[in-house]
N, C-alpha and C. Protein backbone atom coordinates (compact mmCIF):
# COMPACT_ATOMS: atom_id res chain seq x y z
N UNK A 1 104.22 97.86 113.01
CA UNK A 1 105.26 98.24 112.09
C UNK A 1 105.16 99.74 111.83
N UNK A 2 106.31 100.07 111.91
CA UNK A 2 106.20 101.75 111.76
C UNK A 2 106.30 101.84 110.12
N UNK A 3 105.66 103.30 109.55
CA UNK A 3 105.22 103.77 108.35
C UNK A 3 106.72 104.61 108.04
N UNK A 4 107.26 104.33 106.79
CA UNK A 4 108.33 104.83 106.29
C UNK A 4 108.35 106.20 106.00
N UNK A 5 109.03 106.90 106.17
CA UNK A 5 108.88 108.71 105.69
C UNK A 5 109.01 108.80 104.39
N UNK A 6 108.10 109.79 104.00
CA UNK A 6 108.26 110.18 103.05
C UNK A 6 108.25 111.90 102.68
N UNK A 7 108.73 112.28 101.54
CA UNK A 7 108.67 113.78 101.66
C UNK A 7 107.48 114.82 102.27
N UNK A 8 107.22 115.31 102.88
CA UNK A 8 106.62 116.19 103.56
C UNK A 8 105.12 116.35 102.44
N UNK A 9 105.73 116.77 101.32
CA UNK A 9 104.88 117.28 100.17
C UNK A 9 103.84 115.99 100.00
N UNK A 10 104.21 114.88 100.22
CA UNK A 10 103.88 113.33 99.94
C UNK A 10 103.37 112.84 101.01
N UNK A 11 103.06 113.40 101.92
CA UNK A 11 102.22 112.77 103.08
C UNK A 11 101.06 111.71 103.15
N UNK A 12 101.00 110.79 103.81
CA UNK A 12 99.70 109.90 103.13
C UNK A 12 98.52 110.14 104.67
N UNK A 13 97.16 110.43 104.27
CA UNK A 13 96.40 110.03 105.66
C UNK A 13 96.86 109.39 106.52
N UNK A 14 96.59 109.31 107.67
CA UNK A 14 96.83 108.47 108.53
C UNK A 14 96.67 106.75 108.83
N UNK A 15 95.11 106.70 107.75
CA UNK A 15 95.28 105.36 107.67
C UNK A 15 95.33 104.92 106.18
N UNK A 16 96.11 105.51 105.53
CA UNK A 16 97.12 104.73 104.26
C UNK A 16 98.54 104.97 104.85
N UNK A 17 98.96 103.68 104.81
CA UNK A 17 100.54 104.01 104.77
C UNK A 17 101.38 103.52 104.72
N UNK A 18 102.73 103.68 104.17
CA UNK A 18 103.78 103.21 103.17
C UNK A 18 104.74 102.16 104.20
N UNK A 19 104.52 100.52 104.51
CA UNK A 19 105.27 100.14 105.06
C UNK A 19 106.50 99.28 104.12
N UNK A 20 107.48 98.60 104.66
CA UNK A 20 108.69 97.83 104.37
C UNK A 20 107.60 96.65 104.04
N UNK A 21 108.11 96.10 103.06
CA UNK A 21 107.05 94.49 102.39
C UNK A 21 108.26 93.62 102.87
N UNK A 22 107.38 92.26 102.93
CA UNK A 22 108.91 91.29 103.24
C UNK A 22 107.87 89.57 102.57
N UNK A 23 108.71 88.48 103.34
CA UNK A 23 108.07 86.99 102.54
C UNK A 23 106.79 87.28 103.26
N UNK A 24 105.81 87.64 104.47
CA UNK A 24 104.76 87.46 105.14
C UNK A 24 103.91 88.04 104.07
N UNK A 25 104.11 88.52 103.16
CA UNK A 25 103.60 89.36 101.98
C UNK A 25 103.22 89.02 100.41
N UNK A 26 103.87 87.68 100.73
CA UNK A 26 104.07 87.10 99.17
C UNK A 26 102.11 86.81 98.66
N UNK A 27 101.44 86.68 99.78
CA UNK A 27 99.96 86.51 98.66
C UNK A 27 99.61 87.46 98.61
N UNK A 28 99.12 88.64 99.53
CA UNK A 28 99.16 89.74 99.38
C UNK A 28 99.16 90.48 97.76
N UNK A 29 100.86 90.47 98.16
CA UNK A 29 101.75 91.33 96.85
C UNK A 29 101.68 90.21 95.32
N UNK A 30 101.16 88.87 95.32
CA UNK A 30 100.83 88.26 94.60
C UNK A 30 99.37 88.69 93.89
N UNK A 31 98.48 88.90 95.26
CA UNK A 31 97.28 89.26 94.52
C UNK A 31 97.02 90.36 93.90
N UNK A 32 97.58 91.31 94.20
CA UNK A 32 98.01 92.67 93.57
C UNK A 32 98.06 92.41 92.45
N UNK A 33 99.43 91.90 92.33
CA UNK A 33 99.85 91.88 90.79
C UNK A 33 98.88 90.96 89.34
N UNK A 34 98.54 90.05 89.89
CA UNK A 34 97.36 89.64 89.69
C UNK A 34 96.06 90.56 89.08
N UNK A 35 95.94 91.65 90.00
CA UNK A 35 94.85 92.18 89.87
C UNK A 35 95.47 93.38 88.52
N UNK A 36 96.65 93.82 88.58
CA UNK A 36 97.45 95.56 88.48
C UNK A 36 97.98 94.97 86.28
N UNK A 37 98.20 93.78 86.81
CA UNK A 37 99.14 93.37 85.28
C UNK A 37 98.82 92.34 84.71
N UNK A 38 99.27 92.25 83.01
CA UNK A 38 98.57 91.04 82.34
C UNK A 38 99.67 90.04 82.70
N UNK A 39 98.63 88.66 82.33
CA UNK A 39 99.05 87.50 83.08
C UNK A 39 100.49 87.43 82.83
N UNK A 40 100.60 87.87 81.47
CA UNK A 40 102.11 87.21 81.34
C UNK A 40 103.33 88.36 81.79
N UNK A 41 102.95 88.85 82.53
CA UNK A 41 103.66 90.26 82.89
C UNK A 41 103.90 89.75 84.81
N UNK A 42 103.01 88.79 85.26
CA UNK A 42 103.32 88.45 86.63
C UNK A 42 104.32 87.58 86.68
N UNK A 43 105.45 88.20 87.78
CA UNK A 43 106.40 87.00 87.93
C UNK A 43 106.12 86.04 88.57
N UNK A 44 106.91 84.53 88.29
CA UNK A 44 106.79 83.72 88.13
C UNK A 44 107.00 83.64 89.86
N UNK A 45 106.47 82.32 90.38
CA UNK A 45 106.46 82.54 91.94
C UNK A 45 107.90 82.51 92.48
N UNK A 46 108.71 82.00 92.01
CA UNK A 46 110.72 81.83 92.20
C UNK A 46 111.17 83.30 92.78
N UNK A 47 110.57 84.15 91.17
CA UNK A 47 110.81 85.32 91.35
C UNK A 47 110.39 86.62 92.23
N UNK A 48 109.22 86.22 92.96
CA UNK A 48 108.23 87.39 93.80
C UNK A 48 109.35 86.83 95.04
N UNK A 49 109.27 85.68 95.62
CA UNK A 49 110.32 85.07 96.69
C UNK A 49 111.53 85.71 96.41
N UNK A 50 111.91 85.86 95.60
CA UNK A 50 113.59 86.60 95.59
C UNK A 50 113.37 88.33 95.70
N UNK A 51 112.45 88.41 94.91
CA UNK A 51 111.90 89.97 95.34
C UNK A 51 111.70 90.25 97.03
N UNK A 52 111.03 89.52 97.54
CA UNK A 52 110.71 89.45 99.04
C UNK A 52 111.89 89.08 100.13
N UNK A 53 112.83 88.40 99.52
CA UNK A 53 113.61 88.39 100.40
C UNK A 53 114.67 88.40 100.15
N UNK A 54 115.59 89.06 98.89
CA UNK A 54 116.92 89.28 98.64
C UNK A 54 117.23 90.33 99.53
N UNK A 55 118.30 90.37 100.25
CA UNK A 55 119.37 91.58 100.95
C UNK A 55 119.19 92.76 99.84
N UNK A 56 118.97 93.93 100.30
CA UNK A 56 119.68 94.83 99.59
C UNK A 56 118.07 95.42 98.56
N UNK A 57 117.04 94.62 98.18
CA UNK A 57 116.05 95.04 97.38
C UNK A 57 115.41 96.00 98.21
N UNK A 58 115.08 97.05 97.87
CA UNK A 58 113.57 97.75 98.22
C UNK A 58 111.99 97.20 97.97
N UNK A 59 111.45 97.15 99.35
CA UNK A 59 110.18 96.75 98.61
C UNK A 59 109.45 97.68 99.90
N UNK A 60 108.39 98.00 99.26
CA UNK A 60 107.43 98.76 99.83
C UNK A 60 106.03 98.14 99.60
N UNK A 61 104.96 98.46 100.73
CA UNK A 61 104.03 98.19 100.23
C UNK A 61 103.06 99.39 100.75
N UNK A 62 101.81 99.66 100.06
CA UNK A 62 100.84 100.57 100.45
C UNK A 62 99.53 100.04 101.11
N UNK A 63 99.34 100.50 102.48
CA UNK A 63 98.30 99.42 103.22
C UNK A 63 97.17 100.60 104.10
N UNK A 64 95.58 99.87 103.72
CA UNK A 64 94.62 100.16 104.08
C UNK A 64 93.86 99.76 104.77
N UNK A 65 94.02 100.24 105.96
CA UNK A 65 92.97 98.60 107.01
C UNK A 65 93.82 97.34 106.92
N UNK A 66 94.88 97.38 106.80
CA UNK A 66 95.65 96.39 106.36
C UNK A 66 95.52 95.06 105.33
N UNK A 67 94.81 96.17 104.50
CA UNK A 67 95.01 95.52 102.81
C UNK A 67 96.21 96.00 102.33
N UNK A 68 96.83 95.19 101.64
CA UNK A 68 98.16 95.92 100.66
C UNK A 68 97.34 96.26 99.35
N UNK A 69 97.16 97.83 99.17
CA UNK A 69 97.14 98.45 97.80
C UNK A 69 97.76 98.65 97.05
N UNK A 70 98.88 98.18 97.56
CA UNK A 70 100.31 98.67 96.31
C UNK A 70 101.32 98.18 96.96
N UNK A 71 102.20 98.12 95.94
CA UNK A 71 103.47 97.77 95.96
C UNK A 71 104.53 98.33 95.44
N UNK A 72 105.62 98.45 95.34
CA UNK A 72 106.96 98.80 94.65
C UNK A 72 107.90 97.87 94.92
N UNK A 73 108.78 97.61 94.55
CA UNK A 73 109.91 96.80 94.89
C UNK A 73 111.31 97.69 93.51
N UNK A 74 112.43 97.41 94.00
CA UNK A 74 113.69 98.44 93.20
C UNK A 74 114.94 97.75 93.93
N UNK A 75 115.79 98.08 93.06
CA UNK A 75 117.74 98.38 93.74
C UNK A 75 117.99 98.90 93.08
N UNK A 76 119.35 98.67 93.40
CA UNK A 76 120.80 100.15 92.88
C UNK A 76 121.46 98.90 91.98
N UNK A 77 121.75 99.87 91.26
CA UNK A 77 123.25 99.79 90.29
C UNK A 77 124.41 100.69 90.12
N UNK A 78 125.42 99.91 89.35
CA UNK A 78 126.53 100.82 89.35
C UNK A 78 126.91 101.54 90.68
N UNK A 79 127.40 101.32 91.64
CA UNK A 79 127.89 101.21 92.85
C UNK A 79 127.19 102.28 93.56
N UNK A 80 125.61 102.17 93.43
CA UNK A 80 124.52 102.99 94.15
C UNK A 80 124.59 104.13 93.79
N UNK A 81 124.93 104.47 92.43
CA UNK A 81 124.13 104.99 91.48
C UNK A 81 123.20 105.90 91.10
N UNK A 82 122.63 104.45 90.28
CA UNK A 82 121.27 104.48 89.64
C UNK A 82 120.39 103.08 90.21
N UNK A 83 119.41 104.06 91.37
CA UNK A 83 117.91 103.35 91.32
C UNK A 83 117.55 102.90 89.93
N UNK A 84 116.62 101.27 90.60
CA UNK A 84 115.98 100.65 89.51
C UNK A 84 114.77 100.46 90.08
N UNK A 85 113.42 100.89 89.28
CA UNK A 85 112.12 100.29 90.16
C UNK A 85 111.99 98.89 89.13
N UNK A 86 111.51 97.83 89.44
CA UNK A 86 111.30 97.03 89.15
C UNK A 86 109.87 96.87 89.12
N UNK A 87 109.23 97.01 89.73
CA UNK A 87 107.68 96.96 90.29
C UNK A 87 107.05 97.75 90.37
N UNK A 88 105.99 98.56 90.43
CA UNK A 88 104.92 99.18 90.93
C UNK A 88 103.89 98.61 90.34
N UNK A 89 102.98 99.14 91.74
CA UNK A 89 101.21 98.49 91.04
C UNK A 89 100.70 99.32 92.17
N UNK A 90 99.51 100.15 92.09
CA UNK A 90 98.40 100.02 92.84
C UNK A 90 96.65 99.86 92.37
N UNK A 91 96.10 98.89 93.46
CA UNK A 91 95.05 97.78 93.22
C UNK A 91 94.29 98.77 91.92
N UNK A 92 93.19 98.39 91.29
CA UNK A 92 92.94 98.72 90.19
C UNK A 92 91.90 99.74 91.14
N UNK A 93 91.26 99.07 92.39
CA UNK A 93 89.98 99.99 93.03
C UNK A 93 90.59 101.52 93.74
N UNK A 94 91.95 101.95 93.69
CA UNK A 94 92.38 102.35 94.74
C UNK A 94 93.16 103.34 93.31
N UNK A 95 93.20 103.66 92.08
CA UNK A 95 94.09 104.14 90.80
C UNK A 95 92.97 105.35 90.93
N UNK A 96 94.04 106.19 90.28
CA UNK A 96 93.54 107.80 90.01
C UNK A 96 93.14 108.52 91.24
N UNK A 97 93.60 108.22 92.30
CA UNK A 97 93.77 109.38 93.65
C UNK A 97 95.27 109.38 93.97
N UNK A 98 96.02 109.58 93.38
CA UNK A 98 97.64 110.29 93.15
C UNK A 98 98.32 109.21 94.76
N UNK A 99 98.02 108.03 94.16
CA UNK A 99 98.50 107.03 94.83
C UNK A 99 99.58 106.23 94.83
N UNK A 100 99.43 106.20 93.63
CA UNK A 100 101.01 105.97 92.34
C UNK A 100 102.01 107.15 93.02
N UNK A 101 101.51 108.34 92.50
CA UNK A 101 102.60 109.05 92.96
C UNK A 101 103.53 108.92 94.27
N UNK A 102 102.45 109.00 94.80
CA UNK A 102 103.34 108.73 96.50
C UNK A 102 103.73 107.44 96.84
N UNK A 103 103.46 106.36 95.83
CA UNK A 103 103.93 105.26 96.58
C UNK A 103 105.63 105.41 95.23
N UNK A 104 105.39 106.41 94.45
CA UNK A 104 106.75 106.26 93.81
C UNK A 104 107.44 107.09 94.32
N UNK A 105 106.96 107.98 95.16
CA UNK A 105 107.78 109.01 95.79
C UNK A 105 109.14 108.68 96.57
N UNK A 106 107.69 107.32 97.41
CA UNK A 106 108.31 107.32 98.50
C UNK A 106 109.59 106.00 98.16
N UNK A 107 109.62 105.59 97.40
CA UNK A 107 110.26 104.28 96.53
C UNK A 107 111.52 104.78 96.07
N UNK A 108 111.11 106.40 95.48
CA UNK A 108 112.64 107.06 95.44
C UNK A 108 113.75 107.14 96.19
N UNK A 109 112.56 108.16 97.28
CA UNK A 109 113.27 108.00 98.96
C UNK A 109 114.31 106.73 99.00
N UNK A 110 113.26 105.91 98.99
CA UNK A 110 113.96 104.62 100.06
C UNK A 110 115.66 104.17 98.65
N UNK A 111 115.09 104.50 97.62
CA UNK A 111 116.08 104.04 96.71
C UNK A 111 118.19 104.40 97.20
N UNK A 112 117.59 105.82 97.27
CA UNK A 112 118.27 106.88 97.74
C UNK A 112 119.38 107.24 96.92
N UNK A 113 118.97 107.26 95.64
CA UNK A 113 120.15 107.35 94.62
C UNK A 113 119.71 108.35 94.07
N UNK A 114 120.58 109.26 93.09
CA UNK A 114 120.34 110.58 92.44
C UNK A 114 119.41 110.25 91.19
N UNK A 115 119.97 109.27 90.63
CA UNK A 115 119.18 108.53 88.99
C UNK A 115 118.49 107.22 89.76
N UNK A 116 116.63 107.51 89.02
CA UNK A 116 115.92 106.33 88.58
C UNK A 116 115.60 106.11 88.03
N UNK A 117 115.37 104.91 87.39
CA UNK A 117 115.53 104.48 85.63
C UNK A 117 114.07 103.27 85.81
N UNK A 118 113.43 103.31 85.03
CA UNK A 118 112.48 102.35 85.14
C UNK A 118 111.83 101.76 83.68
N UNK A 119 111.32 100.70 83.62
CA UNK A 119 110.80 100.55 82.05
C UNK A 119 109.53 99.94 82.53
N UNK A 120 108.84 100.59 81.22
CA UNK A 120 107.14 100.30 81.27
C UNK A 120 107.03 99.86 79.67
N UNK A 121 105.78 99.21 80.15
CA UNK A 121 105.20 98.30 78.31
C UNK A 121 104.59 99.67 77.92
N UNK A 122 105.16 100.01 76.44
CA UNK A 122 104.84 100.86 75.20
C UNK A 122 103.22 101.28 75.28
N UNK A 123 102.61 100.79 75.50
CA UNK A 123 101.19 100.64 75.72
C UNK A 123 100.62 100.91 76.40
N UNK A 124 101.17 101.44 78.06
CA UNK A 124 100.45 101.50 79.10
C UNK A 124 100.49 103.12 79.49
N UNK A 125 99.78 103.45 78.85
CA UNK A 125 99.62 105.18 78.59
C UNK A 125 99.61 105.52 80.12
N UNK A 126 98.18 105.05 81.35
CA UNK A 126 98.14 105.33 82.53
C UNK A 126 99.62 105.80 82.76
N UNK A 127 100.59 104.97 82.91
CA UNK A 127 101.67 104.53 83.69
C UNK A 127 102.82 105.51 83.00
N UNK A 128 102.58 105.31 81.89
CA UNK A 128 103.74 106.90 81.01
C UNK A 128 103.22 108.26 81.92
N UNK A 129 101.75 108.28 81.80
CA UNK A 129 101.32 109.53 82.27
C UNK A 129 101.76 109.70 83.43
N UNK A 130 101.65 109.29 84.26
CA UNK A 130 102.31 109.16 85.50
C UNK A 130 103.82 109.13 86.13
N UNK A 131 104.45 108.40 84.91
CA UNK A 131 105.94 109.02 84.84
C UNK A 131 106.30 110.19 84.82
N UNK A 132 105.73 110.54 83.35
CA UNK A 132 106.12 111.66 83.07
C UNK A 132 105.29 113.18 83.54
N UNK A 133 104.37 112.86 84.39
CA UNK A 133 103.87 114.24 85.46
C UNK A 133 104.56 114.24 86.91
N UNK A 134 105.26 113.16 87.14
CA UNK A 134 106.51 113.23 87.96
C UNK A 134 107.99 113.18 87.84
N UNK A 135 107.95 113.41 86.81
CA UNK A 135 109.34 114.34 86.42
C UNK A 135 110.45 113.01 85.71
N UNK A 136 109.86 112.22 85.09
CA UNK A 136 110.81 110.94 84.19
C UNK A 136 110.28 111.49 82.81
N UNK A 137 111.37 110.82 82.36
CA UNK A 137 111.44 111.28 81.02
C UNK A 137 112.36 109.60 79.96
N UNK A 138 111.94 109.49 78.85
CA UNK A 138 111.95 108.55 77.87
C UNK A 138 113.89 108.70 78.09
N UNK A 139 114.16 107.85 77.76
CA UNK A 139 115.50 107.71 77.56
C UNK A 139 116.10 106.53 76.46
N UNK A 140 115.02 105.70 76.07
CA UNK A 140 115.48 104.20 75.47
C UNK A 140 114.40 103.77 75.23
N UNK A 141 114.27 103.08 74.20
CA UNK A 141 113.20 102.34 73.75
C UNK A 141 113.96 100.63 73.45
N UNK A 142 113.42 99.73 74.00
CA UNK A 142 113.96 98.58 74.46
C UNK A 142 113.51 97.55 73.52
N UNK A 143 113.21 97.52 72.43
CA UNK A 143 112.71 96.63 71.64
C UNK A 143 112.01 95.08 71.93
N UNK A 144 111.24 94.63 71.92
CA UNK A 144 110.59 93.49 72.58
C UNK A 144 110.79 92.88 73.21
N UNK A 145 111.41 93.65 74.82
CA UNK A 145 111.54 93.76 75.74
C UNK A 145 110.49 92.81 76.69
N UNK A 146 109.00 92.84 76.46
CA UNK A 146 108.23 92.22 76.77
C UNK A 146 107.55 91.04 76.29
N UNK A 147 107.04 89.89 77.41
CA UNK A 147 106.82 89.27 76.41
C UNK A 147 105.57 89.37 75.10
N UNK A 148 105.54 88.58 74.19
CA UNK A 148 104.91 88.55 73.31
C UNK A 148 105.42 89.58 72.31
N UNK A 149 106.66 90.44 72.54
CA UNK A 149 107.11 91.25 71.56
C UNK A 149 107.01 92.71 71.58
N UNK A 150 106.02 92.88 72.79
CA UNK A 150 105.57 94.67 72.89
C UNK A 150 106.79 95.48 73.57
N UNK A 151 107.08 96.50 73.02
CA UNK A 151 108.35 97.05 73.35
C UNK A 151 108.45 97.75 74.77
N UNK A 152 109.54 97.94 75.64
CA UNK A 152 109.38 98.24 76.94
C UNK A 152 110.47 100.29 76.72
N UNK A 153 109.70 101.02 77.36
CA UNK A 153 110.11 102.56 77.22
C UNK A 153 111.23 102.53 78.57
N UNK A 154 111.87 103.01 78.45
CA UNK A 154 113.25 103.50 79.72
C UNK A 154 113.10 104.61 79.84
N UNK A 155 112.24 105.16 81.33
CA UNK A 155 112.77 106.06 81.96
C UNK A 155 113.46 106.11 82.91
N UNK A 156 113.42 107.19 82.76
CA UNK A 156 114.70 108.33 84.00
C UNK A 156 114.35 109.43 84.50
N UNK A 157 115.03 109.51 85.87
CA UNK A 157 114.45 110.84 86.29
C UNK A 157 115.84 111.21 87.33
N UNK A 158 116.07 112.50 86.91
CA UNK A 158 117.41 113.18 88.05
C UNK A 158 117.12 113.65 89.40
N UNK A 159 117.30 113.24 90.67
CA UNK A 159 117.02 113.71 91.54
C UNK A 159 117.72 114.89 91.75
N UNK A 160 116.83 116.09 92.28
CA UNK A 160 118.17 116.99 92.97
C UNK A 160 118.59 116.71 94.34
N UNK A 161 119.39 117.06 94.53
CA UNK A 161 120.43 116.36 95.96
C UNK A 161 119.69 117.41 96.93
């Protein structure tokens, strides 16, 4: 499987690299999430299957020796738009070497829309930080958005063309 491009600036080693995820992926990208989010924050198995194989979704995954370290999954709105990430995670052993970044880089890329809008739990400072040192910014605060009541933040970020 060939490795998806990503911006020049975003280059990954040679042996990390950003392929297309699909259903051959579902334990994989299950165990991830598993590992990346609290329990009640993993979708339900209906939902990873529709992630994996709806027309039209983005999903990416980040692979090492052919472990999947990460994931993303996203679409468009408003008639391709505004990108939506839905997903990101990378494995908990593999966080804080600007891994996130490039696997959101490259998630933009593939999005290919000017606006991406994403929401994260109120709480997850890592993941704000990381937004917002790549150029998203707060837009909405979503009120108990999550379950158990913890509120979910809306960002955004403008691509330039």
């Amino acid at each position: 499987m060939k490795s998806l491009p990503v911006p020049a600036d975003e280059a990954l080693s040679d042996d990390i690299l950003i392929l297309p995820a699909g259903l051959s992926d579902l334990r994989a990208v299950r165990r991830l999430e598993k590992a990346c989010f609290r329990r009640e924050d993993i979708w339900p198995l209906v939902e990873s299957l529709w992630v994996l194989t709806s027309p039209g979704m983005v999903r990416l995954k980040m692979v090492k020796s052919e472990e999947v370290i990460g994931f993303l999954s996203g679409y468009t709105l408003s008639g391709r738009e505004v990108g939506w990430i839905s997903s990101i995670g990378i494995a908990p052993a593999w966080q804080g070497r600007q891994l996130g970044e490039r696997l959101l880089a490259a998630g933009e890329h593939a999005l290919g829309t000017r606006v991406i809008r994403l929401t994260v739990r109120a709480s997850n400072t890592p993941a704000i930080h990381l937004y917002e040192r790549t150029g998203y910014r707060q837009i909405q605060t979503a009120r108990g958005y999550y379950v158990g009541g913890e509120d979910g933040l809306v960002f955004e970020k403008l691509l330039s063309d």
